[in-house]
Protein backbone atom coordinates (compact mmCIF):
# COMPACT_ATOMS: atom_id res chain seq x y z
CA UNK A 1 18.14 -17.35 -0.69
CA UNK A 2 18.98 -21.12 -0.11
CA UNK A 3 18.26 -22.48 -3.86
CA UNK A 4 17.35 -26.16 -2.02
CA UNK A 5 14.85 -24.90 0.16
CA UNK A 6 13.05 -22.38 -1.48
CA UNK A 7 10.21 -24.57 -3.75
CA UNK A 8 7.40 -21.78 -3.96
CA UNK A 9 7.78 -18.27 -5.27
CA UNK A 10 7.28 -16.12 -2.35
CA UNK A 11 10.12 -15.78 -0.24
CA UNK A 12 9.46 -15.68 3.74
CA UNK A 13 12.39 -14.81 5.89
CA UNK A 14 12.97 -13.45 9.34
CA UNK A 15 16.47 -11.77 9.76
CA UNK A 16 18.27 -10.32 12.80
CA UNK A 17 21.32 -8.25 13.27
CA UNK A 18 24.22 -9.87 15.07
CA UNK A 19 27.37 -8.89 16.92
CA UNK A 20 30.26 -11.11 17.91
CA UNK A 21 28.42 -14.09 17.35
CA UNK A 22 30.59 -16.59 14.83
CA UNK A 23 29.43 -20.52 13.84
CA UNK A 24 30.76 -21.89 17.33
CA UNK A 25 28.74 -19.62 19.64
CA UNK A 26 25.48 -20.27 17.16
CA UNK A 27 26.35 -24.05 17.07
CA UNK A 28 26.10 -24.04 20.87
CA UNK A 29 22.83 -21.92 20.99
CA UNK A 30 21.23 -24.29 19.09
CA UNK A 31 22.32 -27.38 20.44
CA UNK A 32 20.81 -25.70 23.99
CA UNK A 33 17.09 -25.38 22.12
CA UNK A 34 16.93 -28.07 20.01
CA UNK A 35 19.13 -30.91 22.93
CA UNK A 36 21.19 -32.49 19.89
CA UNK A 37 24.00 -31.30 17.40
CA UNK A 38 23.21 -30.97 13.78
CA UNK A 39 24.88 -30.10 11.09
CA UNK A 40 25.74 -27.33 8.93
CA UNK A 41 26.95 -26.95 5.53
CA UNK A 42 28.91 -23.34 4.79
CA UNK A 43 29.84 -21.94 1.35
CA UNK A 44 31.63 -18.71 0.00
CA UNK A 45 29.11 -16.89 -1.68
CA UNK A 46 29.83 -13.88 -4.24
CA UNK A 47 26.53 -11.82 -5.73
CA UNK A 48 26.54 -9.13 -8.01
CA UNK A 49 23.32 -6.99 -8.53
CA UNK A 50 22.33 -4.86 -11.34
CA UNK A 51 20.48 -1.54 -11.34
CA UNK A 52 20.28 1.58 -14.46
CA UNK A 53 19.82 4.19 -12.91
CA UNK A 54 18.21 2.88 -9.97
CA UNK A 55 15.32 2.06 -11.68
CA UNK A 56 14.99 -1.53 -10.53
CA UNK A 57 15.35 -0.28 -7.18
CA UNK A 58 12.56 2.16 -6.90
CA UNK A 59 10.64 -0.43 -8.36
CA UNK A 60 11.15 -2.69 -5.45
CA UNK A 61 13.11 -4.86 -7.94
CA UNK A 62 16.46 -7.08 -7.58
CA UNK A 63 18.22 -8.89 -10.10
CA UNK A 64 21.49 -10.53 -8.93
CA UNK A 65 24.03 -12.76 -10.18
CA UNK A 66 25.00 -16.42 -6.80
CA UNK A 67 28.53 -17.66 -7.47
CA UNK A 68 28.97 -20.47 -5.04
CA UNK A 69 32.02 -22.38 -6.38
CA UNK A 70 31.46 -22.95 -9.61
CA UNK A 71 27.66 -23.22 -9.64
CA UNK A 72 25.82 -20.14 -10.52
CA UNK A 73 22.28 -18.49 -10.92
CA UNK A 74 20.45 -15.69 -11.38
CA UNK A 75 18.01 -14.27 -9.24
CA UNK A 76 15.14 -12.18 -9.22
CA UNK A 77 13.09 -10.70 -6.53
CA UNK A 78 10.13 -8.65 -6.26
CA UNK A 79 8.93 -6.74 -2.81
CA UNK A 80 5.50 -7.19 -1.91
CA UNK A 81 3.64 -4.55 -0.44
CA UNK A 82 4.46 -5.11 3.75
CA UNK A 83 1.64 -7.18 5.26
CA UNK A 84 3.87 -7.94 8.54
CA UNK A 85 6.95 -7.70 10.16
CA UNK A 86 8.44 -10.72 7.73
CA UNK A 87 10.22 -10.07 4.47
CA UNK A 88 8.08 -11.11 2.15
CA UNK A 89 9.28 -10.87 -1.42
CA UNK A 90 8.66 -12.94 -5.15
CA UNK A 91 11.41 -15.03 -6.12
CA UNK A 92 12.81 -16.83 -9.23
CA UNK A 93 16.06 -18.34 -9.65
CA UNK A 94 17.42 -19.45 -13.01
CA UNK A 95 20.27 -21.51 -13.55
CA UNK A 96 22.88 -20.14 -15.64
CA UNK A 97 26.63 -21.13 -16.99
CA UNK A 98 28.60 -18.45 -16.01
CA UNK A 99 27.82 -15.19 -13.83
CA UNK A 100 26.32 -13.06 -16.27
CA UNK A 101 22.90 -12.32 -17.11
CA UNK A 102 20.50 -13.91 -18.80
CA UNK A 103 18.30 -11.27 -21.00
CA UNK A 104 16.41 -13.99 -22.95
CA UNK A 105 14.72 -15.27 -19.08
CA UNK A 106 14.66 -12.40 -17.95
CA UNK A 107 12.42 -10.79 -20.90
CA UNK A 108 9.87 -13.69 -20.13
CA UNK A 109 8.93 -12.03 -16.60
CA UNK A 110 6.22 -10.54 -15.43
CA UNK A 111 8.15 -7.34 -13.94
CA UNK A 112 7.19 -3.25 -13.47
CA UNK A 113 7.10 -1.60 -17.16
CA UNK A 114 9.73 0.58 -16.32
CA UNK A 115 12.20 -2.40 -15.40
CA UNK A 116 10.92 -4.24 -18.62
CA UNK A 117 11.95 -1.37 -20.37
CA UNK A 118 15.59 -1.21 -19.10
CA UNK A 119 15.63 -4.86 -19.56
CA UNK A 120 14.44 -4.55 -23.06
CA UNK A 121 17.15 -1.99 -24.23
CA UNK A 122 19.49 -4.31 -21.94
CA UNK A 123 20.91 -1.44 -19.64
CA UNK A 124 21.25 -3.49 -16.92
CA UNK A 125 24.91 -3.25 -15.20
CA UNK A 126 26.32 -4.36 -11.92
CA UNK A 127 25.82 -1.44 -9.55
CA UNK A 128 27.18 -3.35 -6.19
CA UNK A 129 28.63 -6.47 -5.09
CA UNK A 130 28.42 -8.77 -1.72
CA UNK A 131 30.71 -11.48 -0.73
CA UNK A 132 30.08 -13.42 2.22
CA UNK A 133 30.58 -16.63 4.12
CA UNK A 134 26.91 -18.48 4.48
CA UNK A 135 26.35 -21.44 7.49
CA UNK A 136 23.57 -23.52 6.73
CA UNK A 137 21.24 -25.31 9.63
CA UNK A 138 18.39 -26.77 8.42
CA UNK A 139 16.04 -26.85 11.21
CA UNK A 140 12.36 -29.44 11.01
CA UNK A 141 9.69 -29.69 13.48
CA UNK A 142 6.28 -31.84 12.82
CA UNK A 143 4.47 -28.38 11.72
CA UNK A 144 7.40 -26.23 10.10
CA UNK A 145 10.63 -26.52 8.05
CA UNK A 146 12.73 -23.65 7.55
CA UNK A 147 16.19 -23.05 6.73
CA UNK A 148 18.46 -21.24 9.64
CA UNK A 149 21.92 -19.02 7.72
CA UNK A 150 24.17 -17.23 9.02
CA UNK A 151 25.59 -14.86 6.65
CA UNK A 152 29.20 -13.08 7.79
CA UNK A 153 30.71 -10.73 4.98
CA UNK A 154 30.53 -7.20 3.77
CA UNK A 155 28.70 -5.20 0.72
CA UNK A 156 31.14 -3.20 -1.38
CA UNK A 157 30.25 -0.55 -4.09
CA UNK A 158 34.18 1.03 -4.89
CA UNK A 159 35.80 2.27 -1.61
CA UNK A 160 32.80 2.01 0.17
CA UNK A 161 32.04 -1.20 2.34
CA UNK A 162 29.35 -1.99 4.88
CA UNK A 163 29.65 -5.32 7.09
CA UNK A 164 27.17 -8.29 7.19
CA UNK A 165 26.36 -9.91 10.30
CA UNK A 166 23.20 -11.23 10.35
CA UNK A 167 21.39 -14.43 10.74
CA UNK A 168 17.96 -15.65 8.37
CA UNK A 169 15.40 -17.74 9.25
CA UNK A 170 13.60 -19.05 6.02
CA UNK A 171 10.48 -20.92 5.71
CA UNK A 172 10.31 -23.66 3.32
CA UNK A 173 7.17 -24.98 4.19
CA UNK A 174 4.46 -25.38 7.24
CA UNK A 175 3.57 -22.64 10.28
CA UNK A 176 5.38 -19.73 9.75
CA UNK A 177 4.71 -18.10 13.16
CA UNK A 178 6.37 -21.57 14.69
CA UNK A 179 9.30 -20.35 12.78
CA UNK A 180 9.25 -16.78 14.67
CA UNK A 181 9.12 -18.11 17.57
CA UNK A 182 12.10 -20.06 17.14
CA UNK A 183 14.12 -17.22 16.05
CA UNK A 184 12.77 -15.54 19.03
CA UNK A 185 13.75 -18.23 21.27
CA UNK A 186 17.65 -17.93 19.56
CA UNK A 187 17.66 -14.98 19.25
CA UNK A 188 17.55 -14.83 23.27
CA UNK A 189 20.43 -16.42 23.52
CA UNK A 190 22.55 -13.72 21.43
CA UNK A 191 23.33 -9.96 21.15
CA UNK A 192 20.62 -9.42 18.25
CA UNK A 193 18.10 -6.92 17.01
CA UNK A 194 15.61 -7.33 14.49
CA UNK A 195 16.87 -6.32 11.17
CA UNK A 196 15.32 -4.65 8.25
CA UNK A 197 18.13 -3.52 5.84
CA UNK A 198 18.25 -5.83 3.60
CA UNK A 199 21.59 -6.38 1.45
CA UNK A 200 19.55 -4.77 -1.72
CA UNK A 201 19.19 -1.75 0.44
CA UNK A 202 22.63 -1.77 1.67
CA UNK A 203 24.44 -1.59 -1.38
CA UNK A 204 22.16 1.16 -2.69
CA UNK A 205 22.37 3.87 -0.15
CA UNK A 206 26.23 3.00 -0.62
CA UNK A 207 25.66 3.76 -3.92
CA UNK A 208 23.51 7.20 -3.13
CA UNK A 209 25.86 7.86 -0.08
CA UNK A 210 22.00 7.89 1.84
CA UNK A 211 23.04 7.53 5.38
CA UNK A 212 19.87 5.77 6.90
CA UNK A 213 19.93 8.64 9.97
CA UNK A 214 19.51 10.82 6.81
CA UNK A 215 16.58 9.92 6.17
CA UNK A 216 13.31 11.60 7.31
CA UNK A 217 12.29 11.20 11.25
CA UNK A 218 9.31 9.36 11.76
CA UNK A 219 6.11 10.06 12.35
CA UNK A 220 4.21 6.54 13.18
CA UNK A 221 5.47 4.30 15.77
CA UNK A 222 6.23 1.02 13.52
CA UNK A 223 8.39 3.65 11.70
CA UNK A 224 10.07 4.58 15.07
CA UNK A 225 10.65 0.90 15.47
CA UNK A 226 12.11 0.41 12.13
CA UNK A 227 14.61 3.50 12.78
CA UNK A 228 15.68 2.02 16.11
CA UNK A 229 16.56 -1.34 13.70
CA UNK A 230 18.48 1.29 11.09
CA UNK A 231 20.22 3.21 14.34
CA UNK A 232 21.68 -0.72 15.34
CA UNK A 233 23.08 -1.38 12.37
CA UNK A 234 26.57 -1.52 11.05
CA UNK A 235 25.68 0.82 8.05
CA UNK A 236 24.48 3.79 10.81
CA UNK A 237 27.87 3.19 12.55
CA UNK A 238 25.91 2.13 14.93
CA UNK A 239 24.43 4.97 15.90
CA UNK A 240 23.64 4.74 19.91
CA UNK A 241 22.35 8.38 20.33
CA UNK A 242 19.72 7.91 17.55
CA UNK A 243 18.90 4.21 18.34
CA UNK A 244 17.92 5.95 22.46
CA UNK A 245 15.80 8.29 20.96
CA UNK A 246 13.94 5.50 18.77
CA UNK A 247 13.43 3.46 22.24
CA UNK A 248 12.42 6.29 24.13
CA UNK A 249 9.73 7.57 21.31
CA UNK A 250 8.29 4.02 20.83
CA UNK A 251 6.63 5.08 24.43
CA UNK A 252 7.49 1.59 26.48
CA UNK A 253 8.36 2.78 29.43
CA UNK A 254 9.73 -1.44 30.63
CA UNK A 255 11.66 -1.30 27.49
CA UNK A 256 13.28 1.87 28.11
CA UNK A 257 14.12 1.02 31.62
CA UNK A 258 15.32 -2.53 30.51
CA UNK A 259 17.07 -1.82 27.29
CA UNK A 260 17.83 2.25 27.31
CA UNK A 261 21.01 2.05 29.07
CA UNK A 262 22.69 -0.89 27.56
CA UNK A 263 21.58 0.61 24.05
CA UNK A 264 22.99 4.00 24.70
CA UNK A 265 26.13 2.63 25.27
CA UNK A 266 26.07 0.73 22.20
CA UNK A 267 25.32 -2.49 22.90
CA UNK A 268 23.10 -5.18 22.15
CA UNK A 269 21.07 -6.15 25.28
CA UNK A 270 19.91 -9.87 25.43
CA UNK A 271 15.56 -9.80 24.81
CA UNK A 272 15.88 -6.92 23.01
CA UNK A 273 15.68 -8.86 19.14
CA UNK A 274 12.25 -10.53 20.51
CA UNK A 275 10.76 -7.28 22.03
CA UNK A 276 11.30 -5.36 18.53
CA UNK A 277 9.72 -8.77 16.88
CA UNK A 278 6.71 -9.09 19.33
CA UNK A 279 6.19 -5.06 19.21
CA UNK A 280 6.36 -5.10 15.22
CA UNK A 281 3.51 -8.13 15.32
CA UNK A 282 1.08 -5.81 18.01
CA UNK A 283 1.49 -2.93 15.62
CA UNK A 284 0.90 -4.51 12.05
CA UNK A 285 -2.11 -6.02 13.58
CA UNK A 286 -3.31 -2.86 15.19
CA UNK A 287 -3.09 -3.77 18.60
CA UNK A 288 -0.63 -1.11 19.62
């Protein structure tokens, strides 16, 4: 979360996973949509989040610790129930001296009974950590701001380390579906897919050992769609095998002929992050 250009307490973001793509070959991409250079600011960031028991988790509740130099805060987020193919989550951030946390704040939220509990006994420890290198663009048209990050690191929990390579598109104010289809539009320009594992999620099946081709098969085709996503990502392996089958049971036959063989041998075809995007849209509005 970008501290400056988050004013309102629902967080909006659109994310997609990456693959060889650093600041330079971004830089370029954008200069191509938006005909001028701008700038970008990059920190070191270091989070640490905080689970008992994985309470707070199965809850749909994260509670973090930013380090970014010697600034720090504490964070607090809240999943919504999904209304569409955005990440749509509360949000608070509290300023605090050092990275710890901050149990007399954190008693004054409105939060699950179960995680007011923990919070009340204060059981909370630091379950998982992230550290990653963040690149800032922030991006203004006449109808939408929003925030573009791109976030290269890793999620560690002991031995156990999963990679971060993804960019975020947050919306700070105006026309969120403007902002879509400018991720869309950049996202054409680079190996992507559209992500759903967020870093929450990524440090606890670390934790669990939950290997997301685990998990149960689906049995709706957004859910097919959202395995496909889990299949392309770093924390599957990738896994191509599983990420074919996804394509081919999401019943597309252009997509399958267009993106099947590229995808089975493990790579990331260009078109294939706004397909998953536009597909995602047509089925949380029923038009599948």
């Amino acid at each position: 979360m970008n501290l400056v250009s988050t004013p309102e307490a629902i967080e909006i973001e659109l994310k997609f996973g990456l693959r060889d793509c650093g600041v330079d070959r971004i830089s370029l991409a954008l200069e191509d949509l938006l005909q001028c250079d701008i700038g970008a600011q990059t920190d070191t960031l270091k989070n640490a989040y905080y689970d008992y028991r994985g309470v707070l988790h199965k809850h749909g509740v994260a509670i973090r610790t930013r380090s970014v130099g010697n600034r720090h805060e504490m964070t607090v987020k809240v999943r919504h129930v999904v209304e569409s193919w955005l990440s749509r989550r509360e949000e608070r951030n509290i300023r605090i001296l050092e990275p710890a946390l901050d149990y007399g704040a954190l008693d004054e939220l409105p939060l699950p009974d179960p995680v007011i509990t923990v919070i009340k006994n204060r059981s909370l420890n630091p379950v998982f950590e992230n550290v990653f290198v963040r690149t800032d663009w922030p991006i203004g048209y006449a109808d939408c701001d929003f925030m573009l990050s791109l976030d290269k690191g890793s999620v560690r929990v002991g031995s156990r380390e999963s990679p971060v390579s993804e960019i975020e598109l947050e919306l700070i104010s105006g026309d969120e579906n403007r902002m879509i289809e400018f991720g869309c539009e950049l996202a054409d320009l680079l190996p992507s897919f559209m992500a759903v594992i967020s870093k929450a999620e990524r440090g606890d099946r670390l934790i669990r050992s939950a290997h997301p081709m685990r998990d149960l098969r689906p049995r709706q085709k957004r859910d097919w769609l959202y395995w496909l996503s889990r299949a392309l990502d770093p924390l599957s392996g990738p896994a191509p095998d599983q990420a074919y089958l996804a394509l081919k049971a999401l019943g597309e036959p252009e997509a399958l002929a267009t993106f099947g063989e590229p995808i089975a041998r493990s790579e990331l075809p260009l078109g294939l992050a706004r397909w998953m995007v536009e597909l995602s849209l047509g089925s949380m509005r029923g038009t599948d």
